[in-house]
PDBML (XML) file of the C-alpha atoms, coordinates in Angstrom:
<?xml version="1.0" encoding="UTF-8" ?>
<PDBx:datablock datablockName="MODEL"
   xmlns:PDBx="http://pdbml.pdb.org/schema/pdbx-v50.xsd"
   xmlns:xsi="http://www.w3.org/2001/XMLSchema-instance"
   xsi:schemaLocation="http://pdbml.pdb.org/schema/pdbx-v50.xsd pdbx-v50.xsd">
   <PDBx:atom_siteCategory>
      <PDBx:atom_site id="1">
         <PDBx:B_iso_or_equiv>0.00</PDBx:B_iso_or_equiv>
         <PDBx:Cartn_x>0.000</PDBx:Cartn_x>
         <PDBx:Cartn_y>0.000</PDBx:Cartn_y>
         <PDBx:Cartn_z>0.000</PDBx:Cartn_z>
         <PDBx:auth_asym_id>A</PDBx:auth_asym_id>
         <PDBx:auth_atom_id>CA</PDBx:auth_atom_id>
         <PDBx:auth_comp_id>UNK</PDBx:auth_comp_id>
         <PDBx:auth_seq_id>1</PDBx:auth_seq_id>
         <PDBx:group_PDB>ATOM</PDBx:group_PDB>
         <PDBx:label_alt_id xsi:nil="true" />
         <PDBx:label_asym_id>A</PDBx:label_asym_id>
         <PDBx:label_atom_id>CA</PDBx:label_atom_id>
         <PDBx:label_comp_id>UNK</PDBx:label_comp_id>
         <PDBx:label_entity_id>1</PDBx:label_entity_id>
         <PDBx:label_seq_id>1</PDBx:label_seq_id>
         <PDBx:occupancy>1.00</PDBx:occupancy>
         <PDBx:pdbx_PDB_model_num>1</PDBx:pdbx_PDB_model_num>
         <PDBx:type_symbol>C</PDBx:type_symbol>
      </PDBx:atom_site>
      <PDBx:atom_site id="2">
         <PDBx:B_iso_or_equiv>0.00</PDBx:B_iso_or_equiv>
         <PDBx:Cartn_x>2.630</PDBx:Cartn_x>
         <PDBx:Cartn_y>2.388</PDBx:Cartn_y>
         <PDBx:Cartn_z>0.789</PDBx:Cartn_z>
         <PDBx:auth_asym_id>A</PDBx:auth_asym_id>
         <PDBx:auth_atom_id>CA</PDBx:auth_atom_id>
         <PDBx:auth_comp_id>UNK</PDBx:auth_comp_id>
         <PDBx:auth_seq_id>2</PDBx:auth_seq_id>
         <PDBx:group_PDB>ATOM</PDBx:group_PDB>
         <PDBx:label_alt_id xsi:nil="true" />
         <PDBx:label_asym_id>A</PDBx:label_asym_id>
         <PDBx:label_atom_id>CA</PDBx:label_atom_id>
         <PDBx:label_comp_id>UNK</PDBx:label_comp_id>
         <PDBx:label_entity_id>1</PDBx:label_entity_id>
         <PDBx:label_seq_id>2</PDBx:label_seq_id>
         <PDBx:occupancy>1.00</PDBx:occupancy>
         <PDBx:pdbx_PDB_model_num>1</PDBx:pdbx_PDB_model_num>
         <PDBx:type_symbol>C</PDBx:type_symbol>
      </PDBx:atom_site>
      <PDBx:atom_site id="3">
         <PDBx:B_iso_or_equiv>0.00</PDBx:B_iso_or_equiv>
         <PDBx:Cartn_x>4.745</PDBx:Cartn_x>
         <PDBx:Cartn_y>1.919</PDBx:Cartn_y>
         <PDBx:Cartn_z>-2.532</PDBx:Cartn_z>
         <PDBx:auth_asym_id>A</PDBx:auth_asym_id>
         <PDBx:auth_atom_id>CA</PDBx:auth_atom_id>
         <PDBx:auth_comp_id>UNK</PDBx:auth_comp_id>
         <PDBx:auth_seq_id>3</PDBx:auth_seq_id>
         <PDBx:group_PDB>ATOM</PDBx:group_PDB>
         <PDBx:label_alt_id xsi:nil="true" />
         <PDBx:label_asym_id>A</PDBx:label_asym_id>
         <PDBx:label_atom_id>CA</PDBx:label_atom_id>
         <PDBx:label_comp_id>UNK</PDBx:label_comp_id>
         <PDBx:label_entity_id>1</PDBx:label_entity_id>
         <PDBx:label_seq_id>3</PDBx:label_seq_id>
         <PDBx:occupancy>1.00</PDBx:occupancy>
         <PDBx:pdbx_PDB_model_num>1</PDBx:pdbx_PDB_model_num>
         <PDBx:type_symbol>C</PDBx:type_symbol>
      </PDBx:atom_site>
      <PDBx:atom_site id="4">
         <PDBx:B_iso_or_equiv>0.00</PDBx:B_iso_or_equiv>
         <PDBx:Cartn_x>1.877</PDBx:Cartn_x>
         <PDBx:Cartn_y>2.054</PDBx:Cartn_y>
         <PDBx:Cartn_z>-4.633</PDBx:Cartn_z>
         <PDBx:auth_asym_id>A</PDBx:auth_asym_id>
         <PDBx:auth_atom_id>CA</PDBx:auth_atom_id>
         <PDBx:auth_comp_id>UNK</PDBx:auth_comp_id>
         <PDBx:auth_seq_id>4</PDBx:auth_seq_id>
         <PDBx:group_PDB>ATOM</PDBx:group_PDB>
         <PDBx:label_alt_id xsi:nil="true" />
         <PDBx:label_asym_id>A</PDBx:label_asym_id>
         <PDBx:label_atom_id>CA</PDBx:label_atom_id>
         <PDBx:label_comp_id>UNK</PDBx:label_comp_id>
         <PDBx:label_entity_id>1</PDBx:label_entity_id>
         <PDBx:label_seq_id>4</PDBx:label_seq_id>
         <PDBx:occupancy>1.00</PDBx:occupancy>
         <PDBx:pdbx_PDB_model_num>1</PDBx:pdbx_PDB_model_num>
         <PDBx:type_symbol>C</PDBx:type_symbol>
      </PDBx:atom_site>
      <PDBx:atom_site id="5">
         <PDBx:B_iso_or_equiv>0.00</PDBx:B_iso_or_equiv>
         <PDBx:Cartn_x>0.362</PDBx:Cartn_x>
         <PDBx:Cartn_y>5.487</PDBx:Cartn_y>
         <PDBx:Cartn_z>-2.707</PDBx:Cartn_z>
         <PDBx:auth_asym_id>A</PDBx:auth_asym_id>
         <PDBx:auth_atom_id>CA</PDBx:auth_atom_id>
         <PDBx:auth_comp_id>UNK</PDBx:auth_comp_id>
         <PDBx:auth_seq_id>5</PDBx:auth_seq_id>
         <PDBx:group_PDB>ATOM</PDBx:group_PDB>
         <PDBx:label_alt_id xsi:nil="true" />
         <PDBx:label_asym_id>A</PDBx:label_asym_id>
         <PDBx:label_atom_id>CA</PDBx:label_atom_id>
         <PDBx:label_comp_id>UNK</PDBx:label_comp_id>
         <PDBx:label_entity_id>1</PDBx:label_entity_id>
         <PDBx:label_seq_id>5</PDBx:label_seq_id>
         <PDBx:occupancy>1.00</PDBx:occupancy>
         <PDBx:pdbx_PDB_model_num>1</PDBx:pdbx_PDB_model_num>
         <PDBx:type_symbol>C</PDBx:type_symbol>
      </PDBx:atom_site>
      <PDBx:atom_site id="6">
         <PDBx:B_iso_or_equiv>0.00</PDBx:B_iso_or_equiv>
         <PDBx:Cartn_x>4.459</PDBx:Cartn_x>
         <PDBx:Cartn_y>6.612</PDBx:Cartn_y>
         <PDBx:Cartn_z>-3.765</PDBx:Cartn_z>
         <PDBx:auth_asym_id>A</PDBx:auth_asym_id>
         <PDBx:auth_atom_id>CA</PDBx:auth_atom_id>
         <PDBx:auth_comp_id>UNK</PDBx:auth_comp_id>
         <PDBx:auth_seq_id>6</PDBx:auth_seq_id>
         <PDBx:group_PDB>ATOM</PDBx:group_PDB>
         <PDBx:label_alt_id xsi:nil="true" />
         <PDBx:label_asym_id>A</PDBx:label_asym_id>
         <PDBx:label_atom_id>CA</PDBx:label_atom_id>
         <PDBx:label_comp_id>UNK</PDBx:label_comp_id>
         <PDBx:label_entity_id>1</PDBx:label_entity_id>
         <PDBx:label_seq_id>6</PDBx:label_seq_id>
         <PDBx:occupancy>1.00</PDBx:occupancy>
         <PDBx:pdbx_PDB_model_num>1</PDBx:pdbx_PDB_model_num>
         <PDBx:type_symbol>C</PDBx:type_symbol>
      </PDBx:atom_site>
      <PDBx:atom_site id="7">
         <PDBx:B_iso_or_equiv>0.00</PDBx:B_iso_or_equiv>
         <PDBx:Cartn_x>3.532</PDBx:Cartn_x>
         <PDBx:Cartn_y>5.456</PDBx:Cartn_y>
         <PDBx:Cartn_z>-7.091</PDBx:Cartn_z>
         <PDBx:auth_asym_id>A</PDBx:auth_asym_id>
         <PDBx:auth_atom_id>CA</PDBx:auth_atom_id>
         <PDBx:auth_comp_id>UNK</PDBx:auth_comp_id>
         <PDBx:auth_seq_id>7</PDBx:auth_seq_id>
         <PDBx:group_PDB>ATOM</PDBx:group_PDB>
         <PDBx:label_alt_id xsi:nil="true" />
         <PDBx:label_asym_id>A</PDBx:label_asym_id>
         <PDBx:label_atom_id>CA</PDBx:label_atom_id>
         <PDBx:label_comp_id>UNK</PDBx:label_comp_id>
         <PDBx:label_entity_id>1</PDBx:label_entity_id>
         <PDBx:label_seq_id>7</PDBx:label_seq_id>
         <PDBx:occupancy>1.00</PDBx:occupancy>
         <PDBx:pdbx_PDB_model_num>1</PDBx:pdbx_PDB_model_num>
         <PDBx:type_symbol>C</PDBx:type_symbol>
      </PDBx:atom_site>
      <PDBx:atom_site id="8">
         <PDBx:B_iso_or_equiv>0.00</PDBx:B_iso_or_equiv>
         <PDBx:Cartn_x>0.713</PDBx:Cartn_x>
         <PDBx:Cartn_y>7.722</PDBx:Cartn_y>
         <PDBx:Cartn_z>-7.153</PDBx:Cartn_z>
         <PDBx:auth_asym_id>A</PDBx:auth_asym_id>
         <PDBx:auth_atom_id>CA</PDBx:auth_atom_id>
         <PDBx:auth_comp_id>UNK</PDBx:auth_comp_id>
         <PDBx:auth_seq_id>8</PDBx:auth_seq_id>
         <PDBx:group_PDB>ATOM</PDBx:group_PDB>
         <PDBx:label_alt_id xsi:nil="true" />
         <PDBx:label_asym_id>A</PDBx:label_asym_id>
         <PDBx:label_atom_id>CA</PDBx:label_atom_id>
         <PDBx:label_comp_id>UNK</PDBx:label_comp_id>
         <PDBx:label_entity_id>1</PDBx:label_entity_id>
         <PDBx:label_seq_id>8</PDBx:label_seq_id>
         <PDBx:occupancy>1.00</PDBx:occupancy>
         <PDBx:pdbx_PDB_model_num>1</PDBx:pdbx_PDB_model_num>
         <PDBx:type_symbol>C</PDBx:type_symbol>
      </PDBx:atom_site>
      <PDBx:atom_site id="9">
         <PDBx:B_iso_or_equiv>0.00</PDBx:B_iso_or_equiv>
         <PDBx:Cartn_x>2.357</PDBx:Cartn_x>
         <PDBx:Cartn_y>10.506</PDBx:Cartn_y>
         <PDBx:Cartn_z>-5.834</PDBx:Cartn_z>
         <PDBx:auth_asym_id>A</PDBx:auth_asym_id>
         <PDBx:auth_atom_id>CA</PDBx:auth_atom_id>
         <PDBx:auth_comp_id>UNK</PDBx:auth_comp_id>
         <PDBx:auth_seq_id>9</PDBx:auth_seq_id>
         <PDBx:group_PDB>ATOM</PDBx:group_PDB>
         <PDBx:label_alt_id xsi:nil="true" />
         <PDBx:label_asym_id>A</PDBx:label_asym_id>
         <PDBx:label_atom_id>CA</PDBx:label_atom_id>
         <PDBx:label_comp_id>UNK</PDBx:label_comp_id>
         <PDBx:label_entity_id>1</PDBx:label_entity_id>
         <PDBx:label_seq_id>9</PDBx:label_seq_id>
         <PDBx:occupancy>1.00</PDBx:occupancy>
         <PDBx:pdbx_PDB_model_num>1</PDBx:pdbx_PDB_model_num>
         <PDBx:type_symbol>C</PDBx:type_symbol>
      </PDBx:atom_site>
      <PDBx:atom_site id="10">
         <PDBx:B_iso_or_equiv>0.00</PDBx:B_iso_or_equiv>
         <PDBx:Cartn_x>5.500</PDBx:Cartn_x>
         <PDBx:Cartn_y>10.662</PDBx:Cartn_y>
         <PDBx:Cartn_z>-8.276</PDBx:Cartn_z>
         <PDBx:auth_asym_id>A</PDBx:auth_asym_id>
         <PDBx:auth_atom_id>CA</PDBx:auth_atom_id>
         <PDBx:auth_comp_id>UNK</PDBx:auth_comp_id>
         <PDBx:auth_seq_id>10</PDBx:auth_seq_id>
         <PDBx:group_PDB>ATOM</PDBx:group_PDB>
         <PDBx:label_alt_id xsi:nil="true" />
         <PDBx:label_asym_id>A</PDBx:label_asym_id>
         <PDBx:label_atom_id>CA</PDBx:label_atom_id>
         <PDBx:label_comp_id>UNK</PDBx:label_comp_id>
         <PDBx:label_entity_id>1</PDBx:label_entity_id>
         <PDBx:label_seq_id>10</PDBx:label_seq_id>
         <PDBx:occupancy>1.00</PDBx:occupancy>
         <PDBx:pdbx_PDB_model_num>1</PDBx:pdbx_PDB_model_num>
         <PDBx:type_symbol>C</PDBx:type_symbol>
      </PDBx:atom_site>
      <PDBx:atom_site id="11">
         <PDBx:B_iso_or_equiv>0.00</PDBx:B_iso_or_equiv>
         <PDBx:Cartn_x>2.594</PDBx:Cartn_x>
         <PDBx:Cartn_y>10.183</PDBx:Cartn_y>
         <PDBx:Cartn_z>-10.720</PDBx:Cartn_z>
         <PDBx:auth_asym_id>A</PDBx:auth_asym_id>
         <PDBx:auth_atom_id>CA</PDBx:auth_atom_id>
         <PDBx:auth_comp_id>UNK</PDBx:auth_comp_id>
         <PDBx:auth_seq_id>11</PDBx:auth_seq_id>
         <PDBx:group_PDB>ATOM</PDBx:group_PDB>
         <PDBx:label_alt_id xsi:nil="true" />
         <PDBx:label_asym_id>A</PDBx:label_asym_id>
         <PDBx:label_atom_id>CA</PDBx:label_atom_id>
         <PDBx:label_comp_id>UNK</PDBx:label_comp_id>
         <PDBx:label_entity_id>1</PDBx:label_entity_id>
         <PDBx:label_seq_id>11</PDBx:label_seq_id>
         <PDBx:occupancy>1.00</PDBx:occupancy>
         <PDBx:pdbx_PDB_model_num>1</PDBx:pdbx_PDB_model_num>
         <PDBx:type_symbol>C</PDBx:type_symbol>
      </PDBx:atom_site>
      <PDBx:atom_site id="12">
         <PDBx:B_iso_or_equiv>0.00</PDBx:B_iso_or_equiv>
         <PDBx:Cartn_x>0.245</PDBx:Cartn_x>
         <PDBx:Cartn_y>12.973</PDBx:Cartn_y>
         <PDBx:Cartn_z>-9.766</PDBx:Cartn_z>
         <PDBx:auth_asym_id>A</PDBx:auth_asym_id>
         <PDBx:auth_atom_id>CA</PDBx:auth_atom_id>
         <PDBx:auth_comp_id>UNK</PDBx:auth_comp_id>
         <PDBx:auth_seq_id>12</PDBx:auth_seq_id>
         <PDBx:group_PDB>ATOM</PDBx:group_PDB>
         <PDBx:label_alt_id xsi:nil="true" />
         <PDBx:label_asym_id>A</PDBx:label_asym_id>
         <PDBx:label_atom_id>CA</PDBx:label_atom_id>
         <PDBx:label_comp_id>UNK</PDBx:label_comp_id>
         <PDBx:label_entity_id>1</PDBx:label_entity_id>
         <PDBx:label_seq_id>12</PDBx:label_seq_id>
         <PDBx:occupancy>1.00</PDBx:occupancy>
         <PDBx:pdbx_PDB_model_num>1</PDBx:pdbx_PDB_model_num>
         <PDBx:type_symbol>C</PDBx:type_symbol>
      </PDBx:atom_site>
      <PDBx:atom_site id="13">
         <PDBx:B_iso_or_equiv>0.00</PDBx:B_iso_or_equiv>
         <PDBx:Cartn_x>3.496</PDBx:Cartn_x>
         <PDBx:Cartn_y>15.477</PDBx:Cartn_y>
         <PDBx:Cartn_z>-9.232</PDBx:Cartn_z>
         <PDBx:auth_asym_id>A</PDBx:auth_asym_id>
         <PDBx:auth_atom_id>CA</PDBx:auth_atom_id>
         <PDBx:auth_comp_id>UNK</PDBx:auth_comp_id>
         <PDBx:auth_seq_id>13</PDBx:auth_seq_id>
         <PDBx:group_PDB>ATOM</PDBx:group_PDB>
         <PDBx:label_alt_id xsi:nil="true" />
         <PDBx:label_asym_id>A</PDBx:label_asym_id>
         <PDBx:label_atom_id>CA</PDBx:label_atom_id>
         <PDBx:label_comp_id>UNK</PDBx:label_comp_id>
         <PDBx:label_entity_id>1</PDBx:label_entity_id>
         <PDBx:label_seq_id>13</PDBx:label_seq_id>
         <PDBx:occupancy>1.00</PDBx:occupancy>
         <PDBx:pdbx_PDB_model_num>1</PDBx:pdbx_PDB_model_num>
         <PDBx:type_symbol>C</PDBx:type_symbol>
      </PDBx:atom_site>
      <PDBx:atom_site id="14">
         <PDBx:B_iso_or_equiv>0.00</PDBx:B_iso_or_equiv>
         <PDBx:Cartn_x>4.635</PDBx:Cartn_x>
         <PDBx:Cartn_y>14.532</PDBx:Cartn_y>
         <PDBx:Cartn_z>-12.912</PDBx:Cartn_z>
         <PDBx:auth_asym_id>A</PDBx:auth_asym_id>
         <PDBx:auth_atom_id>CA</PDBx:auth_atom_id>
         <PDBx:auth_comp_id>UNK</PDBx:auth_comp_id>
         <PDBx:auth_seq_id>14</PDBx:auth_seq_id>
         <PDBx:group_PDB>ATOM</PDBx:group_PDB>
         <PDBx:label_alt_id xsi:nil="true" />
         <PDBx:label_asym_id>A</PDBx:label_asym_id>
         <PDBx:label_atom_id>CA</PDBx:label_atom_id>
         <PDBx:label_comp_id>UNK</PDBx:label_comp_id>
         <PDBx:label_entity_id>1</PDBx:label_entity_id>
         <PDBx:label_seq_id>14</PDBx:label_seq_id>
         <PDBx:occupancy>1.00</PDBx:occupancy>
         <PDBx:pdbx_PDB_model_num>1</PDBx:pdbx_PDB_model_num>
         <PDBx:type_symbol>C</PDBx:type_symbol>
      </PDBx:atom_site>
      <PDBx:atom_site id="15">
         <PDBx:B_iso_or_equiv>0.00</PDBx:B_iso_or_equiv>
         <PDBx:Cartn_x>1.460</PDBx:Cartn_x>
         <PDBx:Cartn_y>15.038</PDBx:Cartn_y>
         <PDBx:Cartn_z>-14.224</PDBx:Cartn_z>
         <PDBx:auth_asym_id>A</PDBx:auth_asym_id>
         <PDBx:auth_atom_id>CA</PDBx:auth_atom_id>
         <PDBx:auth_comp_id>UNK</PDBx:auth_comp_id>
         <PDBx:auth_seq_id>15</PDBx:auth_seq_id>
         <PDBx:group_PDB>ATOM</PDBx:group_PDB>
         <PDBx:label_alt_id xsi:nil="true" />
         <PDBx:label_asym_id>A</PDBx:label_asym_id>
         <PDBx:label_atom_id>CA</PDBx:label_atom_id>
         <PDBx:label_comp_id>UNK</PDBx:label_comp_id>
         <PDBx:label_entity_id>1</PDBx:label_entity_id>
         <PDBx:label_seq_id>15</PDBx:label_seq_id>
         <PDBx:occupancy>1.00</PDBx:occupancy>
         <PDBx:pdbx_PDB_model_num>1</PDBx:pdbx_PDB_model_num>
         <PDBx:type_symbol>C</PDBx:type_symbol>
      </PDBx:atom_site>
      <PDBx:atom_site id="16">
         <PDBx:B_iso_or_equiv>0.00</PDBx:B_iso_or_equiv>
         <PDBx:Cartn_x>0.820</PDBx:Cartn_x>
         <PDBx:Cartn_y>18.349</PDBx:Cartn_y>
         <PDBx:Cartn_z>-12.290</PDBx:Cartn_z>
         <PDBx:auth_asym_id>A</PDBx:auth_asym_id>
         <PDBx:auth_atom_id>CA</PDBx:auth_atom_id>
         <PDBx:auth_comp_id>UNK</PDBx:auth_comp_id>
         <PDBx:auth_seq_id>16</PDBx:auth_seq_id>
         <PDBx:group_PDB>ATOM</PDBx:group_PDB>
         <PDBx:label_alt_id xsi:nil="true" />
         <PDBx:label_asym_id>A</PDBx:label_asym_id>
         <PDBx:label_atom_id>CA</PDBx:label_atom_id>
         <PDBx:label_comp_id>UNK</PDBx:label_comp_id>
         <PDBx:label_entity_id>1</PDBx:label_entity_id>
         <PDBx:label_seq_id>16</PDBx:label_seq_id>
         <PDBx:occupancy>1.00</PDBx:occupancy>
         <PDBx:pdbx_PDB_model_num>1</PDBx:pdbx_PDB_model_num>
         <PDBx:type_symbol>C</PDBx:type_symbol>
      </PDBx:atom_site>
      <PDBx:atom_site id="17">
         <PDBx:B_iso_or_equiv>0.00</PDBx:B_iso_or_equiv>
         <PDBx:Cartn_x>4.127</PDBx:Cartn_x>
         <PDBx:Cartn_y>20.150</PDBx:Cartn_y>
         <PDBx:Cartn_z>-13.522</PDBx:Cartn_z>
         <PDBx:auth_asym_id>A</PDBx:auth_asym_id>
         <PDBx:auth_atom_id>CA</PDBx:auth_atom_id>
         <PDBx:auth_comp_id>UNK</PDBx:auth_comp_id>
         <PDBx:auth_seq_id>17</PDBx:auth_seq_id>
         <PDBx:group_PDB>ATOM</PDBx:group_PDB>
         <PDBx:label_alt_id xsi:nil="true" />
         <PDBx:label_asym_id>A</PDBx:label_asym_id>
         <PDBx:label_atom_id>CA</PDBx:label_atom_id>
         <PDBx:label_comp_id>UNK</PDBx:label_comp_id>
         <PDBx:label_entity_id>1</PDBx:label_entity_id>
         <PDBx:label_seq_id>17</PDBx:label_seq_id>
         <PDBx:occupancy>1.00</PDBx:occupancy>
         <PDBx:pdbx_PDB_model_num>1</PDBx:pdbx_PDB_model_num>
         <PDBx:type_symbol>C</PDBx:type_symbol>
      </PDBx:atom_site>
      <PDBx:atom_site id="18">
         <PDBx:B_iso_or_equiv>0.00</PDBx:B_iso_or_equiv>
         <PDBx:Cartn_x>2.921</PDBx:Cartn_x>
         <PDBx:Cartn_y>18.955</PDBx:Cartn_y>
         <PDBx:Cartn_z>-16.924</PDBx:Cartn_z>
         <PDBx:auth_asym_id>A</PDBx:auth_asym_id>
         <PDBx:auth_atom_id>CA</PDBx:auth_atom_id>
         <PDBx:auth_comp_id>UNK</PDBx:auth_comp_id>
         <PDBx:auth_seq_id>18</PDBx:auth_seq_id>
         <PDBx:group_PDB>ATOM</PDBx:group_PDB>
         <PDBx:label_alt_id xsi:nil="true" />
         <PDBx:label_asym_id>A</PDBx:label_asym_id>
         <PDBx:label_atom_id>CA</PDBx:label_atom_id>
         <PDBx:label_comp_id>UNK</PDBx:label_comp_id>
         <PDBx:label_entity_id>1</PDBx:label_entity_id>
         <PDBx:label_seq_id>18</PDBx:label_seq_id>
         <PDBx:occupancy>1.00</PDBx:occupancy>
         <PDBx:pdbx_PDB_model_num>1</PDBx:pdbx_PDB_model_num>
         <PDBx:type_symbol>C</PDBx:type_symbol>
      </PDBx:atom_site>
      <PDBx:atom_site id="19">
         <PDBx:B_iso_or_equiv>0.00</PDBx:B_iso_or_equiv>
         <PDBx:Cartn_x>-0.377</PDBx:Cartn_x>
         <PDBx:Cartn_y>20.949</PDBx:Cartn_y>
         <PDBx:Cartn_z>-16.973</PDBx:Cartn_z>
         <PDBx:auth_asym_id>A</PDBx:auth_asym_id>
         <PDBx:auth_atom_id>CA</PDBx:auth_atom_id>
         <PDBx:auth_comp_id>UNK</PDBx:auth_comp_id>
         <PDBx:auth_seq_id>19</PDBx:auth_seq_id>
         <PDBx:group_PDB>ATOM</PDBx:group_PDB>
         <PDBx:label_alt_id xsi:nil="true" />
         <PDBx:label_asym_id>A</PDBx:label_asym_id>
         <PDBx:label_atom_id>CA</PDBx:label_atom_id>
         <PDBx:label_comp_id>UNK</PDBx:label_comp_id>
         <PDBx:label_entity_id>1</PDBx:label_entity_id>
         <PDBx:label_seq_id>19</PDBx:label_seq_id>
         <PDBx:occupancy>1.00</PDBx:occupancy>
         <PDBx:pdbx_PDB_model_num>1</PDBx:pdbx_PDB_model_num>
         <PDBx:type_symbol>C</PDBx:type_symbol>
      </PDBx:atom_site>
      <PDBx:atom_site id="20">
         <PDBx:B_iso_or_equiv>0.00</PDBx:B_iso_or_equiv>
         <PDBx:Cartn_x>1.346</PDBx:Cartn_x>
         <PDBx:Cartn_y>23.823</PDBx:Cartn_y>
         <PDBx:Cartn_z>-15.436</PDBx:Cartn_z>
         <PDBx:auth_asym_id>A</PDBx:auth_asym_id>
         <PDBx:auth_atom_id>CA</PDBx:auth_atom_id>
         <PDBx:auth_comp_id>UNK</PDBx:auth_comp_id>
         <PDBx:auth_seq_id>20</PDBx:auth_seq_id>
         <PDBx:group_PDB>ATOM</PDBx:group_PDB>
         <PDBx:label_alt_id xsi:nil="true" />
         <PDBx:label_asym_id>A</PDBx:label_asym_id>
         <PDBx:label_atom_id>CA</PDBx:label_atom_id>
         <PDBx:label_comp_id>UNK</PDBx:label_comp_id>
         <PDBx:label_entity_id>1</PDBx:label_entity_id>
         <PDBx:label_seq_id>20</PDBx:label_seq_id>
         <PDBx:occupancy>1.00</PDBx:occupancy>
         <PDBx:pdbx_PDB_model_num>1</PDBx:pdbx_PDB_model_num>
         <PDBx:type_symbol>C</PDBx:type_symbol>
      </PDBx:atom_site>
      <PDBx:atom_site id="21">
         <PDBx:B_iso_or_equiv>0.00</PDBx:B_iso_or_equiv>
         <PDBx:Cartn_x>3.923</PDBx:Cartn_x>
         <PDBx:Cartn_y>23.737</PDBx:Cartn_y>
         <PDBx:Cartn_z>-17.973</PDBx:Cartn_z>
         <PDBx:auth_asym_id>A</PDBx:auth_asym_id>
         <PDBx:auth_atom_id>CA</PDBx:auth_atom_id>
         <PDBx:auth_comp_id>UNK</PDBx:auth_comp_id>
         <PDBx:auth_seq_id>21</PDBx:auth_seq_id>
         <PDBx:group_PDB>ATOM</PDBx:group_PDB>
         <PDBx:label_alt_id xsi:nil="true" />
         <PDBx:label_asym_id>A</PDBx:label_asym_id>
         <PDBx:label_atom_id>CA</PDBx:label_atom_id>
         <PDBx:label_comp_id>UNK</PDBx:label_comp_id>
         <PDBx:label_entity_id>1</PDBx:label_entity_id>
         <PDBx:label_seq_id>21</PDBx:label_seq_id>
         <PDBx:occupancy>1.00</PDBx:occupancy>
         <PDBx:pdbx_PDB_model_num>1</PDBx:pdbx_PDB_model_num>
         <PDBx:type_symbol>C</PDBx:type_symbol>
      </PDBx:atom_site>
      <PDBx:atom_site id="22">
         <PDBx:B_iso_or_equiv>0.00</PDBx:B_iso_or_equiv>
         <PDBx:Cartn_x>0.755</PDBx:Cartn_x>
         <PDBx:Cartn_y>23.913</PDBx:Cartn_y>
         <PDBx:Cartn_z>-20.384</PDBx:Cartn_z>
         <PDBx:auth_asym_id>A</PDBx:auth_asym_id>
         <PDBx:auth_atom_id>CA</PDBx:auth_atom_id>
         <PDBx:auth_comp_id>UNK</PDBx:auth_comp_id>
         <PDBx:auth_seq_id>22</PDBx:auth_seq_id>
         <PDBx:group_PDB>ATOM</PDBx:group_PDB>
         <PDBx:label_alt_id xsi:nil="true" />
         <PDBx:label_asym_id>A</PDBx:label_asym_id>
         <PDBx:label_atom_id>CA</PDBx:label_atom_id>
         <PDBx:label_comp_id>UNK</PDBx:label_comp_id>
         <PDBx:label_entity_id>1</PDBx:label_entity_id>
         <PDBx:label_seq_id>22</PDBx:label_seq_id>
         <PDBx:occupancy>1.00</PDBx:occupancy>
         <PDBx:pdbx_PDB_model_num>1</PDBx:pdbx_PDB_model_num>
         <PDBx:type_symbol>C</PDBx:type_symbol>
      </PDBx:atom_site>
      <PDBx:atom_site id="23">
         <PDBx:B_iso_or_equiv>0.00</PDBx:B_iso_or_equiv>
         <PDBx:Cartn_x>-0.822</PDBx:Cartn_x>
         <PDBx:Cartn_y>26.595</PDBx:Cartn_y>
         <PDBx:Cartn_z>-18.999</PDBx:Cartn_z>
         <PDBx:auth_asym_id>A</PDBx:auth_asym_id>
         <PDBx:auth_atom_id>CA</PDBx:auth_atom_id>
         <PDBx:auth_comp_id>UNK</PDBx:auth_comp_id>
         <PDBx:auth_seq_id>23</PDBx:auth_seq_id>
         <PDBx:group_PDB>ATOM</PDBx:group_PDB>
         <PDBx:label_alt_id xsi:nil="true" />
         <PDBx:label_asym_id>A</PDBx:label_asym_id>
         <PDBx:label_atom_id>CA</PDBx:label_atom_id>
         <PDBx:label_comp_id>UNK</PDBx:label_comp_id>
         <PDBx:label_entity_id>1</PDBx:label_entity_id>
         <PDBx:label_seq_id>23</PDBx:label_seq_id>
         <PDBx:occupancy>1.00</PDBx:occupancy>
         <PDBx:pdbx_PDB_model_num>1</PDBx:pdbx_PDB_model_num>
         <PDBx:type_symbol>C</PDBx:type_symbol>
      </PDBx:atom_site>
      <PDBx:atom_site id="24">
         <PDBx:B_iso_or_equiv>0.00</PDBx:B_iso_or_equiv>
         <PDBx:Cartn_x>2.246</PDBx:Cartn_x>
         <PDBx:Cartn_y>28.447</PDBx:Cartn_y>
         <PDBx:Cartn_z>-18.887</PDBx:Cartn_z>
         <PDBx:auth_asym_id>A</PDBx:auth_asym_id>
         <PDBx:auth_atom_id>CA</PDBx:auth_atom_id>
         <PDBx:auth_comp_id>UNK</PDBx:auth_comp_id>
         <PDBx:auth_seq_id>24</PDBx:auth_seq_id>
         <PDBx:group_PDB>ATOM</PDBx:group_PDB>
         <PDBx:label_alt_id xsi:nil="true" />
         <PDBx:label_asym_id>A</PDBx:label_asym_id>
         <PDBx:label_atom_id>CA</PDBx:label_atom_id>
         <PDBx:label_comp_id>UNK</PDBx:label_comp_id>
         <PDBx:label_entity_id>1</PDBx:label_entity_id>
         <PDBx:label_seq_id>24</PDBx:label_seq_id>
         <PDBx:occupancy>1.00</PDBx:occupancy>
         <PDBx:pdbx_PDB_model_num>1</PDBx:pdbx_PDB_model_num>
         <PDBx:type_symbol>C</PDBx:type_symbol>
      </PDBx:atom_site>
   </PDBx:atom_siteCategory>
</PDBx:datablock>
């Protein structure tokens, strides 16, 4: 549980400096 909820974070922080990066 804990490695995948790392998973998911690394994921969601990727994903959020992508759309910024977007906007931008």
């Amino acid at each position: 549980r804990r490695l995948w909820l790392a998973v998911f974070g690394v994921v969601s922080v990727v994903l959020a400096q992508g759309i910024n990066e977007l906007i931008q």
